[in-house]
N, C-alpha and C. Protein backbone atom coordinates (compact mmCIF):
# COMPACT_ATOMS: atom_id res chain seq x y z
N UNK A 1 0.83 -1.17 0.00
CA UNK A 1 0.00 0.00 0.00
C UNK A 1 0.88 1.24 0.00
N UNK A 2 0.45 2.11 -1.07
CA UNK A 2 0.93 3.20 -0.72
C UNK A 2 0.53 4.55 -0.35
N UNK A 3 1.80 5.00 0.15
CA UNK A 3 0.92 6.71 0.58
C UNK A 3 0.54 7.92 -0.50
N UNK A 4 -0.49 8.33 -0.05
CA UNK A 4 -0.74 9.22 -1.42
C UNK A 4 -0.77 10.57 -0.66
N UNK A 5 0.02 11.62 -0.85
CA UNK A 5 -0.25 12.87 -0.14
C UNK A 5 -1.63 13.15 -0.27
N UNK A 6 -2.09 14.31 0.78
CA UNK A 6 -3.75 14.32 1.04
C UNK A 6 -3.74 15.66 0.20
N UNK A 7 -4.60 15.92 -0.40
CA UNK A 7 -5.11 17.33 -1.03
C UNK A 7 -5.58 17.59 -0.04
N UNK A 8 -5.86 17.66 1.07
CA UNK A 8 -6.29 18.77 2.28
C UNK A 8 -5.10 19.71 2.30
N UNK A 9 -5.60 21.20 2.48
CA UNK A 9 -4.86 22.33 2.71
C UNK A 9 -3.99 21.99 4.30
N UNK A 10 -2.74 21.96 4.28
CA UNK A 10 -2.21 22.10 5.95
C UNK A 10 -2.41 23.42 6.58
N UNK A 11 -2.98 23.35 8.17
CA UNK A 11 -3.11 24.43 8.56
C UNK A 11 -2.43 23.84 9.80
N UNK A 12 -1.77 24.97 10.40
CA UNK A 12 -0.61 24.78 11.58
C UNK A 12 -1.66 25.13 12.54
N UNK A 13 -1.52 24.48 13.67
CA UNK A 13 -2.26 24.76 14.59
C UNK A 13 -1.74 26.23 15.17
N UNK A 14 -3.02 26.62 16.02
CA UNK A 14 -3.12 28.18 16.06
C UNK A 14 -1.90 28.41 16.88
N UNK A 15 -1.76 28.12 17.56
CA UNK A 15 -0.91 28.22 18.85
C UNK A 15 0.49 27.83 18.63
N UNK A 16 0.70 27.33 17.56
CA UNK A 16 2.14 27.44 17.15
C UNK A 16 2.53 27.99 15.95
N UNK A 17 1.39 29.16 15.18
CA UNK A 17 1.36 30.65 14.37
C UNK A 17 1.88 30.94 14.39
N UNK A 18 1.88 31.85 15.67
CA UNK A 18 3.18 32.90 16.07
C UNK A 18 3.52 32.45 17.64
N UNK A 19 4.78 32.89 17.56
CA UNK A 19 5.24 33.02 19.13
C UNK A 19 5.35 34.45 19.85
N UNK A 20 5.34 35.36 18.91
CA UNK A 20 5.37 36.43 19.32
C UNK A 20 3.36 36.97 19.76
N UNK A 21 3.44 37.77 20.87
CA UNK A 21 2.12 38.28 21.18
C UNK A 21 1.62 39.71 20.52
N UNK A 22 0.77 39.46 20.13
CA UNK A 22 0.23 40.62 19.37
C UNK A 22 -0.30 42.11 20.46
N UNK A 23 0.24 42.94 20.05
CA UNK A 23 -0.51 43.92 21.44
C UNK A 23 -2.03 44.20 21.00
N UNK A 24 -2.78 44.55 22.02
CA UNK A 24 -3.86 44.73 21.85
C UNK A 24 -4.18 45.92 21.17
N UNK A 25 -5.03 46.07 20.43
CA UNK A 25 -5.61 46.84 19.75
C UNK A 25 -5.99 48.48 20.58
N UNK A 26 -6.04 49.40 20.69
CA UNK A 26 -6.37 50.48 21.50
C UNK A 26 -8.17 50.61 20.67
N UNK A 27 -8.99 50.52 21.89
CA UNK A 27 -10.40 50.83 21.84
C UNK A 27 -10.73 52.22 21.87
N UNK A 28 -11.76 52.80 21.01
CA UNK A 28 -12.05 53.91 21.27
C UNK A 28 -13.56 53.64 22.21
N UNK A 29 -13.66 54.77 23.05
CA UNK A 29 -15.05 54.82 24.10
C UNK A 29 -15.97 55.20 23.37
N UNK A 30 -17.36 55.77 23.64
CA UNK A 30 -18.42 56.10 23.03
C UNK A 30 -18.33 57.41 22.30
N UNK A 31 -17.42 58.87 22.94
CA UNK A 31 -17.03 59.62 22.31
C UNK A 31 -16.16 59.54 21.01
N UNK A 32 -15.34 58.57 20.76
CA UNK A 32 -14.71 58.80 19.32
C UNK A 32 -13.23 57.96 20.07
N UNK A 33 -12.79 58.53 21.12
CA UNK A 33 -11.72 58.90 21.39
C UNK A 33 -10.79 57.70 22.22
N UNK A 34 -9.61 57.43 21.75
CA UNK A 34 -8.80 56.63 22.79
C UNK A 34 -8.54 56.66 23.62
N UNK A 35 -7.70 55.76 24.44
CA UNK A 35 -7.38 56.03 26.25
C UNK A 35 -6.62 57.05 25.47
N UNK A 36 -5.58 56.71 24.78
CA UNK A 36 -4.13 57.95 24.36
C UNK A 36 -4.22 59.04 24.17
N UNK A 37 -5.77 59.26 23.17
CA UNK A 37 -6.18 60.70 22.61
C UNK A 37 -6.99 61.34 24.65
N UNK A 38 -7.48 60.50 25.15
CA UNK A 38 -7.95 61.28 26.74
C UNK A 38 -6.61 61.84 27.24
N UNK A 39 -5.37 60.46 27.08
CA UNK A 39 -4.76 61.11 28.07
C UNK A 39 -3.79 62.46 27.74
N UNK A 40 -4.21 62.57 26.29
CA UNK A 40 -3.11 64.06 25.51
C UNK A 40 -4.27 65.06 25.95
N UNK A 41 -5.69 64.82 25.73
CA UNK A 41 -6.43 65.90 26.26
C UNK A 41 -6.28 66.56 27.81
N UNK A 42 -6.57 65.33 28.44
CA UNK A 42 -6.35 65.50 30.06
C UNK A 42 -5.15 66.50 30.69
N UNK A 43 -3.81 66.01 29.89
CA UNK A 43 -2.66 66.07 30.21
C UNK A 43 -2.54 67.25 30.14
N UNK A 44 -2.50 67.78 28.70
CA UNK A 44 -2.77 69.42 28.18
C UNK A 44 -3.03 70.09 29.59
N UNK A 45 -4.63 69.84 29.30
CA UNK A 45 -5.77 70.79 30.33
C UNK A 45 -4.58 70.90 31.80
N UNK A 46 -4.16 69.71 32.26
CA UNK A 46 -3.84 69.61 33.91
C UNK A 46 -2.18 70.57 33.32
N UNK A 47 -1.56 70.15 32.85
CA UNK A 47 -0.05 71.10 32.40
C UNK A 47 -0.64 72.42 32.43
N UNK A 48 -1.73 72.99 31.77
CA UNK A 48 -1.74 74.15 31.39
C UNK A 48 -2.10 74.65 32.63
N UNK A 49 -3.08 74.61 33.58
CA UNK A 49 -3.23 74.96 35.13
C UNK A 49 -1.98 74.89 35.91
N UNK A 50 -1.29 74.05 36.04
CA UNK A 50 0.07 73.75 36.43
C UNK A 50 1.12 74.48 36.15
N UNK A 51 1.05 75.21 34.77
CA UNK A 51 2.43 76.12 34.55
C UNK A 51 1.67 76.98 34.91
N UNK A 52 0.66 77.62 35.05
CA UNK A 52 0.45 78.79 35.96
C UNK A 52 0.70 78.90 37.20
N UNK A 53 0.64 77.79 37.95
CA UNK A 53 0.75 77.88 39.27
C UNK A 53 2.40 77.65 39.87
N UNK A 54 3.08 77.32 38.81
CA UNK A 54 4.57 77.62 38.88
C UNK A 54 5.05 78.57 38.35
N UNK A 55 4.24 79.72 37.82
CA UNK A 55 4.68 81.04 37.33
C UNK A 55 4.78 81.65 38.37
N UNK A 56 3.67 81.19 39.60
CA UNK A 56 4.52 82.16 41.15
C UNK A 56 5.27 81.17 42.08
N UNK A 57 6.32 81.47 43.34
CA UNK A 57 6.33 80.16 44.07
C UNK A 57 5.37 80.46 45.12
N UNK A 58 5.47 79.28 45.88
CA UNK A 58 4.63 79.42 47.07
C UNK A 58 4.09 78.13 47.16
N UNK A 59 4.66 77.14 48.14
CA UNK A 59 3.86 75.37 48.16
C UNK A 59 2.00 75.83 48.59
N UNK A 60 1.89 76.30 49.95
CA UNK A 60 0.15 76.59 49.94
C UNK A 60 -0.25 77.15 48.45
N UNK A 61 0.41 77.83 48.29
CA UNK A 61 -0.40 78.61 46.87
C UNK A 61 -0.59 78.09 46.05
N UNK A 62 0.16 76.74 45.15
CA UNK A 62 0.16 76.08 44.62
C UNK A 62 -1.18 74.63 44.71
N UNK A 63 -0.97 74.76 46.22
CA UNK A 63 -2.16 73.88 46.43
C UNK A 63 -3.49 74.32 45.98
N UNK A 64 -3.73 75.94 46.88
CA UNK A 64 -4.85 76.10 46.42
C UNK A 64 -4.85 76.42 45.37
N UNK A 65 -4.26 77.13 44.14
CA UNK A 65 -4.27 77.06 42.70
C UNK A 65 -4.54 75.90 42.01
N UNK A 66 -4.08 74.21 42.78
CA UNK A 66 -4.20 73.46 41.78
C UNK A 66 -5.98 72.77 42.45
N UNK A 67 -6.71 72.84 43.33
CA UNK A 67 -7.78 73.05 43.79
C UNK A 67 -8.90 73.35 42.85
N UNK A 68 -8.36 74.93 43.16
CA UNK A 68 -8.96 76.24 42.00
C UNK A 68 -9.43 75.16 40.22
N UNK A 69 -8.08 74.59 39.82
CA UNK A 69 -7.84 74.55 38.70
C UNK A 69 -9.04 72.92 38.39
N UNK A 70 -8.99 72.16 39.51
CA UNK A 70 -9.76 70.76 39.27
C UNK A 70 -10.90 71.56 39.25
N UNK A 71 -11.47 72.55 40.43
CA UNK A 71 -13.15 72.97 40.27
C UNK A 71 -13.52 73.18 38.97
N UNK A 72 -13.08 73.70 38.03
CA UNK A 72 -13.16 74.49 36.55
C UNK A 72 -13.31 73.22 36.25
N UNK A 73 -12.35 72.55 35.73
CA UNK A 73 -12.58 70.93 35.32
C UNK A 73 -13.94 70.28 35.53
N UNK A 74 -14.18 70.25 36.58
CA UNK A 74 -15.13 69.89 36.59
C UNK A 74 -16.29 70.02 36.80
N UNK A 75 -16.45 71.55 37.09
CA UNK A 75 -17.87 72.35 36.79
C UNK A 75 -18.24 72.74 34.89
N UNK A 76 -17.00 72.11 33.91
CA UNK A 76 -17.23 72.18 32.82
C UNK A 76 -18.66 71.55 32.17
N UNK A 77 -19.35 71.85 30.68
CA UNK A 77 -20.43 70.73 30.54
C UNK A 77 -20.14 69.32 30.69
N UNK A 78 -20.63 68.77 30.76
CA UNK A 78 -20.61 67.05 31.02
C UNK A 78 -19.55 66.44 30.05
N UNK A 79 -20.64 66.83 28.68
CA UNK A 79 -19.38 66.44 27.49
C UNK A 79 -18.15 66.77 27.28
N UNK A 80 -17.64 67.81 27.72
CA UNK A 80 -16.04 68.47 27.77
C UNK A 80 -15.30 68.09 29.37
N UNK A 81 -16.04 67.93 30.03
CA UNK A 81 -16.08 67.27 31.37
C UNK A 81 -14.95 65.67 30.83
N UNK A 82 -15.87 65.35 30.26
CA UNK A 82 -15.40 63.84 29.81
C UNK A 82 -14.84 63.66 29.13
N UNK A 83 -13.99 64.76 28.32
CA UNK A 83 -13.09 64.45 27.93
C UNK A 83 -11.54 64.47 28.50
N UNK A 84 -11.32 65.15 29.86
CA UNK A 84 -10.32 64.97 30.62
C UNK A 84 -10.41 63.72 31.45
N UNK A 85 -12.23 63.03 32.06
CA UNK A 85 -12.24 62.24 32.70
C UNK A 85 -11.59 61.01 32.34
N UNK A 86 -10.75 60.51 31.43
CA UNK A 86 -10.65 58.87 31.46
C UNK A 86 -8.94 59.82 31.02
N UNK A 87 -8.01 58.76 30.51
CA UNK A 87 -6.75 58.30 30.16
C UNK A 87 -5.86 58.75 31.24
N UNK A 88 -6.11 58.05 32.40
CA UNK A 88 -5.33 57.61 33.25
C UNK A 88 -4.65 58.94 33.83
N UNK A 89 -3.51 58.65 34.58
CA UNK A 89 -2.91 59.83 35.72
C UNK A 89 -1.83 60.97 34.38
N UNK A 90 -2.98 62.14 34.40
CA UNK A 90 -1.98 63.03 33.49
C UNK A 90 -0.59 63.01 33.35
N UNK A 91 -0.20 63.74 32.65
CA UNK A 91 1.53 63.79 32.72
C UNK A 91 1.79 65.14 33.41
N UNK A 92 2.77 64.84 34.16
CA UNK A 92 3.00 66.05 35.17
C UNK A 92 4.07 66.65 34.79
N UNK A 93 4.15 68.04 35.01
CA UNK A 93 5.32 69.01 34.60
C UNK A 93 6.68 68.60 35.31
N UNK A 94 7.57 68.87 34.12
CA UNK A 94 9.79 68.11 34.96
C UNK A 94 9.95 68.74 33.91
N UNK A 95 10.86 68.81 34.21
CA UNK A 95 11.88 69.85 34.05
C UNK A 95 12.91 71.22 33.86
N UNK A 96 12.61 71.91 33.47
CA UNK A 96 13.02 73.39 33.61
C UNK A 96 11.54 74.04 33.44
N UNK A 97 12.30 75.20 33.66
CA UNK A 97 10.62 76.17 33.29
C UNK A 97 10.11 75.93 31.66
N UNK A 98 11.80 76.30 31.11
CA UNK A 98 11.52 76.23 29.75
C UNK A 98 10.87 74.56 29.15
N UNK A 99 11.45 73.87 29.81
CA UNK A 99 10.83 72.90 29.03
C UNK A 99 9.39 72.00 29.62
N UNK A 100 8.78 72.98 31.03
CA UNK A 100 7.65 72.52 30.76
C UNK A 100 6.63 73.31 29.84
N UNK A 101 7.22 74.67 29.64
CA UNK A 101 6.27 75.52 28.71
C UNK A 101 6.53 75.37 27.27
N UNK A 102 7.24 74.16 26.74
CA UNK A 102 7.57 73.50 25.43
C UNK A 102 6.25 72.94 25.88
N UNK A 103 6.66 72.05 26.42
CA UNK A 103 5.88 70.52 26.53
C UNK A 103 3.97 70.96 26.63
N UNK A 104 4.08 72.38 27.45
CA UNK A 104 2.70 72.15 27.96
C UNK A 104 1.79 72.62 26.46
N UNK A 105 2.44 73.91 25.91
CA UNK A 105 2.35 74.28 24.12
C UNK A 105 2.28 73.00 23.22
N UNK A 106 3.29 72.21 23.30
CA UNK A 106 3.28 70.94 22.32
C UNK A 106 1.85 70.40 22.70
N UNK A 107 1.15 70.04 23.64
CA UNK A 107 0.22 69.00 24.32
C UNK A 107 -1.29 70.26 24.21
N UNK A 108 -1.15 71.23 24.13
CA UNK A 108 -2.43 71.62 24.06
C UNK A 108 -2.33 72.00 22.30
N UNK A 109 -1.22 72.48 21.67
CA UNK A 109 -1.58 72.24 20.37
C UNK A 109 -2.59 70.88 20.00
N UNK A 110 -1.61 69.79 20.27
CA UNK A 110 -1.90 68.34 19.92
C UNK A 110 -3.45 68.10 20.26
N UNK A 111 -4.12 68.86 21.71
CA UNK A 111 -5.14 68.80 22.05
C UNK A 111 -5.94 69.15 20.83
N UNK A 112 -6.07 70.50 20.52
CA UNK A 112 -7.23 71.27 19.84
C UNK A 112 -6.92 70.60 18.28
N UNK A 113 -5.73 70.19 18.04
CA UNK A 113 -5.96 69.50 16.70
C UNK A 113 -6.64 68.19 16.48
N UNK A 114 -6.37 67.60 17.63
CA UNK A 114 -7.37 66.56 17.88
C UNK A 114 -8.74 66.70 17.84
N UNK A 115 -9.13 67.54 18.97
CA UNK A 115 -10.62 67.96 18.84
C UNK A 115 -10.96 68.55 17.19
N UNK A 116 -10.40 69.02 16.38
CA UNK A 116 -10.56 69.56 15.53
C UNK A 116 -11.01 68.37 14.37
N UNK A 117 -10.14 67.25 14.63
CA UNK A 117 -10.43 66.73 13.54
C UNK A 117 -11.56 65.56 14.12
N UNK A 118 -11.94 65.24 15.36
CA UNK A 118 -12.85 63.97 16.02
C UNK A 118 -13.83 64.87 16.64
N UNK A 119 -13.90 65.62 17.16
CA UNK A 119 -14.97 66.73 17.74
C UNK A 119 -14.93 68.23 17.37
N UNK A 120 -15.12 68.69 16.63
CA UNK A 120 -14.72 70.09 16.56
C UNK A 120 -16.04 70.84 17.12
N UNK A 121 -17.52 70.58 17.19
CA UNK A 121 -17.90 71.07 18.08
C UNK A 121 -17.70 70.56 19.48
N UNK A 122 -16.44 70.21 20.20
CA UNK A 122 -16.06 70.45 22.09
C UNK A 122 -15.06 71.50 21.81
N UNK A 123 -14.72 72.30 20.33
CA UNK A 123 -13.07 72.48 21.08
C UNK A 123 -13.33 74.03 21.51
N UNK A 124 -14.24 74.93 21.07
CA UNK A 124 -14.48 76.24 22.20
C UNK A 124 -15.13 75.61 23.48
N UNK A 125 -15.76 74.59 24.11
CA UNK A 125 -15.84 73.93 25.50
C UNK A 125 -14.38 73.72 25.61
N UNK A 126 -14.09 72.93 25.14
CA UNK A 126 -12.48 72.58 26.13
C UNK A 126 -11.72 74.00 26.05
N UNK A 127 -11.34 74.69 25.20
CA UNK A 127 -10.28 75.78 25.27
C UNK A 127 -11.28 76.41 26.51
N UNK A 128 -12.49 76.76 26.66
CA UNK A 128 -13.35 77.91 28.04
C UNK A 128 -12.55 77.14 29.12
N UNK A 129 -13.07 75.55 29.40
CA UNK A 129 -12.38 74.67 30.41
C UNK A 129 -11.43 75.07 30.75
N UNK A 130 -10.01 74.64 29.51
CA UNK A 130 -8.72 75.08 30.10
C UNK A 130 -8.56 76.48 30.59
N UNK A 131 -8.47 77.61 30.02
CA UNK A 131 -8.68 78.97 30.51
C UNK A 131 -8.80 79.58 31.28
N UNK A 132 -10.28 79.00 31.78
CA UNK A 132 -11.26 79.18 33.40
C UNK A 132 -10.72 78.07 34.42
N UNK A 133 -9.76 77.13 33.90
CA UNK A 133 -8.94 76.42 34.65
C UNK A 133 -7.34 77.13 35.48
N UNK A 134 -7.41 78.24 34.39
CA UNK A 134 -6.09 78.90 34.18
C UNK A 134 -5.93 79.93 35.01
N UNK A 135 -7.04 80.63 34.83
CA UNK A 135 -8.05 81.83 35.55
C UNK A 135 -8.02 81.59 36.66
N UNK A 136 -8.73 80.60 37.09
CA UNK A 136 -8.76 80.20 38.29
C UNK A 136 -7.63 79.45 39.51
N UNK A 137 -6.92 78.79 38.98
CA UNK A 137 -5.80 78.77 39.38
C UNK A 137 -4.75 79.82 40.00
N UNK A 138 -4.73 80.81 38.64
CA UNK A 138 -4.29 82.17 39.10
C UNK A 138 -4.70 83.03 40.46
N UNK A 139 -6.36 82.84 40.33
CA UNK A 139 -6.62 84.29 41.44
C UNK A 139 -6.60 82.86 42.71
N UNK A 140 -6.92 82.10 42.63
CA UNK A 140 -6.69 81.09 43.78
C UNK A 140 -5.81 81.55 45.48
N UNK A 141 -4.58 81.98 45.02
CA UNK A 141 -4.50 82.70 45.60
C UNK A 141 -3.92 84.29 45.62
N UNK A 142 -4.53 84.85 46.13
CA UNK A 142 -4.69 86.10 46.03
C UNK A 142 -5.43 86.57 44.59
N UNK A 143 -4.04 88.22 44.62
CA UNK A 143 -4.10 88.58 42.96
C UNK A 143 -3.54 87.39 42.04
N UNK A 144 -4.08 87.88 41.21
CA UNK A 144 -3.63 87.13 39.73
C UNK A 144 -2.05 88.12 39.44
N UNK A 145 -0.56 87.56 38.83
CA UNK A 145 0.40 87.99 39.32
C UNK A 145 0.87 88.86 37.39
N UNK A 146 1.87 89.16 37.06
CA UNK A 146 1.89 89.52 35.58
C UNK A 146 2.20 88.26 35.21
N UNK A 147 3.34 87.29 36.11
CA UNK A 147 4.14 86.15 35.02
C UNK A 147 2.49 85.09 35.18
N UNK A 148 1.93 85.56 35.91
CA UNK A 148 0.23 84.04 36.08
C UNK A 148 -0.24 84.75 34.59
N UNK A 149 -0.23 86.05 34.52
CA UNK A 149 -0.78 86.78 33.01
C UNK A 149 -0.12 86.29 31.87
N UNK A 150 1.27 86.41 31.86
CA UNK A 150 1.67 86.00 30.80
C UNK A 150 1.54 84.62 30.00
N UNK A 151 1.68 83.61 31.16
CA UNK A 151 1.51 82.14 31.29
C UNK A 151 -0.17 81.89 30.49
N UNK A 152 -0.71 82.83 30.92
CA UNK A 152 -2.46 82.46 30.14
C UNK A 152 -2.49 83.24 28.92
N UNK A 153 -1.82 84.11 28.49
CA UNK A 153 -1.70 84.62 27.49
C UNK A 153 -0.78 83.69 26.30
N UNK A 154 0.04 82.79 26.76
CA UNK A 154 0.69 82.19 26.38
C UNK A 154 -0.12 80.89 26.05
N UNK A 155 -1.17 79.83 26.77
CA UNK A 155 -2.00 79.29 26.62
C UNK A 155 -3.17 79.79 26.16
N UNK A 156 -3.60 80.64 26.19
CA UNK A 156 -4.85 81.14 25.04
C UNK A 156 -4.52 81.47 23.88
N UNK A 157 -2.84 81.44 23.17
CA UNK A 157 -2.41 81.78 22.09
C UNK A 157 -2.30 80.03 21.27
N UNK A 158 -1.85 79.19 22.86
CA UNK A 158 -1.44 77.39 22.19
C UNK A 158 -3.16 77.04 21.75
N UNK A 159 -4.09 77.85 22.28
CA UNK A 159 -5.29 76.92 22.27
C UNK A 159 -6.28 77.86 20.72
N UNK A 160 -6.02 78.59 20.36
CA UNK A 160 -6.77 79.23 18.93
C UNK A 160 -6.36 78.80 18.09
């Protein structure tokens, strides 16, 4: 008797395919948007409150400025609300002055171009948000200072 190769197609069993693991796919939520695209929004918004409140020193002051800066956040509408709420623990300001006011410019550009092209009606809600985040931070404590002025003048220029 002999053997006759099988015309059945060979298929390798699944599990010895690949050895390498595939990363998971990134999900978008009900808004449009990824964990990645929340956490560039989030990040922005929380940097941009943050270099204001290192435009003066002062550890209390800072506290209550960064206080000041969550209320705004989250007295925003619901929908602009939610877009800082998810992608995980923002990125926090390091390293020089200068290079958190790169970084915080790079990340709210990145913001409003985002919104621009997946929501463009949130992105006058989010730029009011950040702002009145900014605002508020500032008079938090006390007066509002020139370098807290300049710093929002500088973010209302990253966010148009």
């Amino acid at each position: 008797m002999t053997d006759t190769p099988s015309t059945q197609p060979f298929e390798p069993p699944a599990a010895a395919a690949s050895s390498t693991p595939t990363p998971p796919a990134e999900t978008q939520d009900a808004t449009g948007f990824t964990d990645a695209e929340h956490r560039t929004l989030r990040s922005a918004a929380m940097l941009a409150s943050a270099w204001v409140s290192r435009a003066e020193k002062g550890m209390f002051d800072s506290i209550k400025e960064s206080f000041a800066a969550s209320k705004a956040i989250a007295g925003s509408p619901p929908e602009v609300a939610a877009l800082v709420g998810k992608g995980g623990f923002p990125e926090m300001p390091k390293g020089t002055p200068a290079d958190v006011e790169a970084r915080t410019l790079a990340l709210l550009g990145e913001a409003v171009s985002l919104l621009r092209a997946k929501a463009p009606q949130l992105v006058d809600g989010y730029r009011a948000m950040v702002l009145q985040s900014c605002r508020d931070a500032a008079s938090a404590a006390d007066d509002t200072s020139p370098n807290e002025t300049a710093v929002i003048a500088k973010v209302e220029a990253a966010l148009a």
